[in-house]
N, C-alpha and C. Protein backbone atom coordinates (compact mmCIF):
# COMPACT_ATOMS: atom_id res chain seq x y z
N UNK A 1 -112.08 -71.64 -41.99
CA UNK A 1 -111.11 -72.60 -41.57
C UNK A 1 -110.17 -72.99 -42.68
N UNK A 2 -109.35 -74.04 -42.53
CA UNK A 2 -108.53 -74.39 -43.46
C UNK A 2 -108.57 -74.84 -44.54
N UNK A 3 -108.46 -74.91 -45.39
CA UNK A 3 -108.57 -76.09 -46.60
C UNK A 3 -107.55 -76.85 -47.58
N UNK A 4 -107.97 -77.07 -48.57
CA UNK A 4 -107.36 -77.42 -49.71
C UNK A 4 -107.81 -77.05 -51.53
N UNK A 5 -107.11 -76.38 -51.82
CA UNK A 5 -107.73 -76.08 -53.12
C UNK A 5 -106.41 -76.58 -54.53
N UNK A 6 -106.68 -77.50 -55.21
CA UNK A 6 -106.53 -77.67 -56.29
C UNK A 6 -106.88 -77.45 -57.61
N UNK A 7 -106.64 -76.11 -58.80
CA UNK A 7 -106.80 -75.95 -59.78
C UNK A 7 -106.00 -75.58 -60.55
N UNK A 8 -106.62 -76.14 -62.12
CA UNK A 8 -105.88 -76.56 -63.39
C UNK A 8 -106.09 -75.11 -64.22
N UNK A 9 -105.15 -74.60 -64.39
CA UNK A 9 -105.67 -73.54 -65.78
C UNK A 9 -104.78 -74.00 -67.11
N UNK A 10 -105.53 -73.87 -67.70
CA UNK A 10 -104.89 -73.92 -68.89
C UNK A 10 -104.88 -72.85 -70.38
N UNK A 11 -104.42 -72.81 -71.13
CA UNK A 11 -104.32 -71.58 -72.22
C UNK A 11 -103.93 -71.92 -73.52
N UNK A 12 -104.56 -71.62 -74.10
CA UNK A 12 -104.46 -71.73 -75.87
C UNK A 12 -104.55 -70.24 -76.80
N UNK A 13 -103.94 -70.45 -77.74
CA UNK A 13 -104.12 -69.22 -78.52
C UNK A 13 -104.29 -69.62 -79.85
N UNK A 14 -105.42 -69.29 -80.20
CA UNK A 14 -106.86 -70.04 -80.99
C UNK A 14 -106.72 -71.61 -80.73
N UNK A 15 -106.30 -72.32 -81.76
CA UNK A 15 -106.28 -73.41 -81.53
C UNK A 15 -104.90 -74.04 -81.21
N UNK A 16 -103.72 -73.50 -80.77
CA UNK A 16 -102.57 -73.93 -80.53
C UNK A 16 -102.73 -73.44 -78.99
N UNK A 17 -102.67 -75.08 -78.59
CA UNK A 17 -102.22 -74.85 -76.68
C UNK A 17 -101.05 -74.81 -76.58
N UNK A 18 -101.19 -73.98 -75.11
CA UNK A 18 -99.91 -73.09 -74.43
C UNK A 18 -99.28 -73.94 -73.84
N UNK A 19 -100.17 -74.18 -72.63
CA UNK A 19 -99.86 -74.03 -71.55
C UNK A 19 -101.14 -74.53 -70.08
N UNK A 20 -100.10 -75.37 -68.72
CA UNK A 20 -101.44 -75.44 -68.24
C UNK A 20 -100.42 -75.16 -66.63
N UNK A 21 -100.91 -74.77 -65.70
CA UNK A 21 -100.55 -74.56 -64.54
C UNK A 21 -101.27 -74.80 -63.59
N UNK A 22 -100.71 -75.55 -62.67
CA UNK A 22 -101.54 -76.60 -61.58
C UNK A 22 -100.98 -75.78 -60.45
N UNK A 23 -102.17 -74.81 -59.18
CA UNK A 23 -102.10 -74.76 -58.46
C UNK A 23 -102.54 -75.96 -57.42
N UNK A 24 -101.32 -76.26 -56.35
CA UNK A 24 -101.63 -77.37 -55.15
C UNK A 24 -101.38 -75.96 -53.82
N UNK A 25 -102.56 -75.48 -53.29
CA UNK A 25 -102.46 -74.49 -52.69
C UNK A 25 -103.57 -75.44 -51.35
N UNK A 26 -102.93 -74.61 -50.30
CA UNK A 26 -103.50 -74.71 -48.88
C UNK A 26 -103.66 -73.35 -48.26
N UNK A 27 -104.65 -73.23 -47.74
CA UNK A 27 -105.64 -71.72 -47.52
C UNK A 27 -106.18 -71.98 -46.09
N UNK A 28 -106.71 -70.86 -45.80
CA UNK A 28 -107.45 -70.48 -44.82
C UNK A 28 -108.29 -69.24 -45.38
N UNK A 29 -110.08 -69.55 -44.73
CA UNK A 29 -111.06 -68.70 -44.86
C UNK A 29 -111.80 -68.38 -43.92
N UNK A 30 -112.48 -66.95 -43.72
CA UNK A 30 -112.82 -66.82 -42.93
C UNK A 30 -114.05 -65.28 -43.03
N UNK A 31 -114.88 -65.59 -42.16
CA UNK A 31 -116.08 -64.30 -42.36
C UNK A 31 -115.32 -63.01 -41.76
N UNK A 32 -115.68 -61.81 -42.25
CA UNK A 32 -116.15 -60.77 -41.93
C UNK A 32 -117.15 -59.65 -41.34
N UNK A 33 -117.71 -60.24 -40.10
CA UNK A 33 -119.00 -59.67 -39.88
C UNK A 33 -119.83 -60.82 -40.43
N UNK A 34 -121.43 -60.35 -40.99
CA UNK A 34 -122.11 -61.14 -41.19
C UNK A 34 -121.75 -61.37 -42.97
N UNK A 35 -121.59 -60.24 -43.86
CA UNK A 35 -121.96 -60.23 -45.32
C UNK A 35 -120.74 -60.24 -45.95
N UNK A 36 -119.46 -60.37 -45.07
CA UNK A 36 -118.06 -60.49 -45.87
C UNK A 36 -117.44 -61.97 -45.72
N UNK A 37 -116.61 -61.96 -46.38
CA UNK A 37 -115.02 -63.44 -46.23
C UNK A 37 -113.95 -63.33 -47.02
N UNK A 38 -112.96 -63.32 -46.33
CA UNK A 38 -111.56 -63.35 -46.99
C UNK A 38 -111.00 -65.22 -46.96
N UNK A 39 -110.09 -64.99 -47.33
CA UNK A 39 -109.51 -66.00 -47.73
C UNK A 39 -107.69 -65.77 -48.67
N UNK A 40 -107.19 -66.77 -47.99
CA UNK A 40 -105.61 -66.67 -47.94
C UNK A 40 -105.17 -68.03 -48.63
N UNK A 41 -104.30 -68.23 -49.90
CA UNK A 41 -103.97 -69.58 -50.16
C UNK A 41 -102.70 -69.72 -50.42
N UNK A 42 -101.56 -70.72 -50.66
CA UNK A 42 -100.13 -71.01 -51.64
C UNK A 42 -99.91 -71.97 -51.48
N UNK A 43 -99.22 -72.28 -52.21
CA UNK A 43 -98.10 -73.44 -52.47
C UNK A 43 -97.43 -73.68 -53.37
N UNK A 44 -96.93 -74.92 -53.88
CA UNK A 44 -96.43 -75.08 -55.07
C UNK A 44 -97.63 -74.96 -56.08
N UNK A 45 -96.50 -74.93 -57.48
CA UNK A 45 -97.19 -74.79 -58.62
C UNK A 45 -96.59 -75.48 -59.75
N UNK A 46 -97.64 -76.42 -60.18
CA UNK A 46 -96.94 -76.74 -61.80
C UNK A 46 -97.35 -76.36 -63.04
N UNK A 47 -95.42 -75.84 -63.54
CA UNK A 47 -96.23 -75.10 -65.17
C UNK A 47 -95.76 -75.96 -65.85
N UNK A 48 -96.57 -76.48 -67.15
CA UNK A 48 -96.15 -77.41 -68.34
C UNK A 48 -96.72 -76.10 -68.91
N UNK A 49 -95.37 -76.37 -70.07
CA UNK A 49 -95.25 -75.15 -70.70
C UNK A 49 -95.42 -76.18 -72.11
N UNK A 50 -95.96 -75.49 -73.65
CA UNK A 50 -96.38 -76.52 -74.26
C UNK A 50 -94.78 -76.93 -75.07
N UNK A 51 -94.28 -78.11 -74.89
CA UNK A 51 -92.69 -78.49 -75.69
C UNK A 51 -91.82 -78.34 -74.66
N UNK A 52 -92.17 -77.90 -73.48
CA UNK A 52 -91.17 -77.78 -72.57
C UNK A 52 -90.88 -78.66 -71.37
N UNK A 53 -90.19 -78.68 -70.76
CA UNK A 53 -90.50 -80.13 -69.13
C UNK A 53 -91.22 -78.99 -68.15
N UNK A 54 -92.20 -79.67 -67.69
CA UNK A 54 -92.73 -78.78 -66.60
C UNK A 54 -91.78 -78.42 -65.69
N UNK A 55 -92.01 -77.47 -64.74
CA UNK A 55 -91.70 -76.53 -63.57
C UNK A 55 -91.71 -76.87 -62.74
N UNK A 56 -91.76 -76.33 -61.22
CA UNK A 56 -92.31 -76.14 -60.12
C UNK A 56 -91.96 -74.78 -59.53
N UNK A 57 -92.61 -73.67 -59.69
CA UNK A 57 -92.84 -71.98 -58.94
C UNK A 57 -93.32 -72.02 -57.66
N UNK A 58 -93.79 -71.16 -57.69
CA UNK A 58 -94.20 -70.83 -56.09
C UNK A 58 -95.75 -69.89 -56.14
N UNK A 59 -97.29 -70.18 -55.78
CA UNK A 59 -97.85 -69.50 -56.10
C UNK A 59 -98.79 -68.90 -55.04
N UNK A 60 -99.85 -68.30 -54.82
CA UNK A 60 -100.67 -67.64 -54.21
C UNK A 60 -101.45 -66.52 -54.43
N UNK A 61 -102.40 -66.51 -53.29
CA UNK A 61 -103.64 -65.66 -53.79
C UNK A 61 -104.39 -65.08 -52.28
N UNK A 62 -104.93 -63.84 -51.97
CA UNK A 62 -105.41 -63.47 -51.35
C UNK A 62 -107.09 -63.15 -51.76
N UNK A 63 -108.05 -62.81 -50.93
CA UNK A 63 -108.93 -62.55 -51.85
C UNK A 63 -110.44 -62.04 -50.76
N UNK A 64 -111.23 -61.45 -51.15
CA UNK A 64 -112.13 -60.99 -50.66
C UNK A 64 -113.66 -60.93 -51.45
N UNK A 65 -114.99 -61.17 -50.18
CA UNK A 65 -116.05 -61.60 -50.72
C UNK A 65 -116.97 -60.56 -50.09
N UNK A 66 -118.14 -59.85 -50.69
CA UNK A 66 -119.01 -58.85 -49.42
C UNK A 66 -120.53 -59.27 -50.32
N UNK A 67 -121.60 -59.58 -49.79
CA UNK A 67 -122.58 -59.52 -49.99
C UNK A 67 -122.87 -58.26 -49.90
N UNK A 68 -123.33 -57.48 -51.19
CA UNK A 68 -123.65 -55.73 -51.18
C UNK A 68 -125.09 -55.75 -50.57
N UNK A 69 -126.08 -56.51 -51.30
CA UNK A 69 -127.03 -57.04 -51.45
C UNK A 69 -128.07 -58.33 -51.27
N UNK A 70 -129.34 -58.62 -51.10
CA UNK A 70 -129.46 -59.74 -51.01
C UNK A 70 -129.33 -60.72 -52.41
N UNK A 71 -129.09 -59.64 -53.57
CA UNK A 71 -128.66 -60.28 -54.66
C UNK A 71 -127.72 -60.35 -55.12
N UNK A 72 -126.97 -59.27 -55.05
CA UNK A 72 -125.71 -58.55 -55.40
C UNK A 72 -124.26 -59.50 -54.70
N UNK A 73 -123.36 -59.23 -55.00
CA UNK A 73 -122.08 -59.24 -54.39
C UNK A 73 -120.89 -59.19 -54.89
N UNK A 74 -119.66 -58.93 -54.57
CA UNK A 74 -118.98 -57.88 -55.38
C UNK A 74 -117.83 -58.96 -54.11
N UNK A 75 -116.42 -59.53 -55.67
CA UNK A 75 -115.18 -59.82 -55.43
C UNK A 75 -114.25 -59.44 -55.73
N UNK A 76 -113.32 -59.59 -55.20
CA UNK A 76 -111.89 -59.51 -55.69
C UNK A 76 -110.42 -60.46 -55.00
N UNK A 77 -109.88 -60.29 -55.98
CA UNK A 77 -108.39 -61.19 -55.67
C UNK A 77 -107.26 -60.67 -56.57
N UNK A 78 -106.13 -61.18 -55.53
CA UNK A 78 -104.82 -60.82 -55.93
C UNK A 78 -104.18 -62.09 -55.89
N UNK A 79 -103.31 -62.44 -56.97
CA UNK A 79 -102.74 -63.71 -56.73
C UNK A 79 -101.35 -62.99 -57.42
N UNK A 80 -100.48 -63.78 -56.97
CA UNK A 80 -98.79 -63.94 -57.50
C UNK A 80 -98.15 -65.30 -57.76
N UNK A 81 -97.11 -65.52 -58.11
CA UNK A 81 -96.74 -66.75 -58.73
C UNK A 81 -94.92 -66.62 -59.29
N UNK A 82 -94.09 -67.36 -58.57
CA UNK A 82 -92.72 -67.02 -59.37
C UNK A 82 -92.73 -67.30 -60.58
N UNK A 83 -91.91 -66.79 -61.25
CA UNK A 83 -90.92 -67.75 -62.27
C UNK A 83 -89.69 -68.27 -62.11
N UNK A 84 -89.02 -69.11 -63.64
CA UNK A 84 -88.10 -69.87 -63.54
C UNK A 84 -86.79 -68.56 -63.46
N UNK A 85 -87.28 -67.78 -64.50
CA UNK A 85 -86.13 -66.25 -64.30
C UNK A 85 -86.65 -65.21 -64.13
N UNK A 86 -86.85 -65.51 -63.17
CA UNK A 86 -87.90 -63.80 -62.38
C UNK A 86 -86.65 -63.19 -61.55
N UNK A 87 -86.71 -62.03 -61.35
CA UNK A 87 -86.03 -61.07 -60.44
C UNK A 87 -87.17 -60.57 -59.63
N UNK A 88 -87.12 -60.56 -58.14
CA UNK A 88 -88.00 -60.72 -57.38
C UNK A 88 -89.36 -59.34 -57.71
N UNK A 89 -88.27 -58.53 -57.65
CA UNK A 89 -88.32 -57.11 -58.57
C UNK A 89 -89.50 -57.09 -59.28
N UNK A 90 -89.78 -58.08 -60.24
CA UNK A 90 -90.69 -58.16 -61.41
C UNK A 90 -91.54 -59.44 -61.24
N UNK A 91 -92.10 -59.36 -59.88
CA UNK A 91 -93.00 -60.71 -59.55
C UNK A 91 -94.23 -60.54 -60.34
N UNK A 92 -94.80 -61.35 -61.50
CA UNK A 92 -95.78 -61.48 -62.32
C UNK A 92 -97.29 -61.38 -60.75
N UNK A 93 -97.64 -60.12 -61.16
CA UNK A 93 -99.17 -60.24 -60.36
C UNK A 93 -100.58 -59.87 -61.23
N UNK A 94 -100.97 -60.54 -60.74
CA UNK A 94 -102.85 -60.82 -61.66
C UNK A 94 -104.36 -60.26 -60.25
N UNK A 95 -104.59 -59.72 -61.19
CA UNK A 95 -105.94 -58.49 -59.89
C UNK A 95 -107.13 -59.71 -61.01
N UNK A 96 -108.16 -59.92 -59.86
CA UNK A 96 -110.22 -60.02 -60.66
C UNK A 96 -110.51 -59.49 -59.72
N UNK A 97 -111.20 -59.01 -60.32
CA UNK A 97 -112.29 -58.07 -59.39
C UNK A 97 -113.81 -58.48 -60.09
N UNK A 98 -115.09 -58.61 -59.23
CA UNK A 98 -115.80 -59.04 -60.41
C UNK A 98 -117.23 -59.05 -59.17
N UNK A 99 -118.56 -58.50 -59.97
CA UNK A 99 -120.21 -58.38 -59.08
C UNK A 99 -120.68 -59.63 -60.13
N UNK A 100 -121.76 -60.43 -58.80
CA UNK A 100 -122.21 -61.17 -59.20
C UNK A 100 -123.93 -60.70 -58.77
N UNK A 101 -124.71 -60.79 -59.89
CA UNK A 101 -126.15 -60.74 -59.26
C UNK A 101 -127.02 -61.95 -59.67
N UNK A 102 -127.75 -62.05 -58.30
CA UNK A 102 -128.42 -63.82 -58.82
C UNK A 102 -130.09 -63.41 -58.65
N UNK A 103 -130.72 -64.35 -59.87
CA UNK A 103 -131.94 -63.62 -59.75
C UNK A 103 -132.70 -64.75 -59.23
């Protein structure tokens, strides 16, 4: 069903921070059979850039869940996100892919 997801990332390089970007995204999730779920999110986005006035982009994420196993399970996601001088051309995209096993 529908939701709401709010998260903060933020970034440093060693000890000098970057940067933090606030997804305010609204989604929908949903099963696959018994051992899968996808899930669909966007909205705005705020970047505070570090010295700079924050933003507002445009962001989102698609994403997929499968229980391999009764331990196992194996994700992935695609998310995108504008910029302030993006050419649509060169839309910044980010892949995880990632197995989780729980003992």
């Amino acid at each position: 069903g529908p939701y709401v997801n709010i998260e903060a990332n933020s970034g440093w390089a060693g000890s000098d921070y970057t940067s933090t970007v606030i997804d305010n995204h609204i989604g929908y999730e949903n099963t696959l059979g018994e051992d899968a779920a996808w899930y669909i999110q966007g909205g705005p986005a705020i970047v505070a850039n570090d010295g700079q006035d924050a933003t507002t982009e445009l962001s989102g994420k698609v994403g997929l869940g499968v229980q391999a196993t009764e331990r196992l399970s194996v994700y992935g996601e695609v998310a995108a996100a504008t910029t302030n001088e993006m050419e649509f051309d060169n839309l910044p995209v980010n892949v995880k892919a990632g197995v989780k096993y729980s003992f």
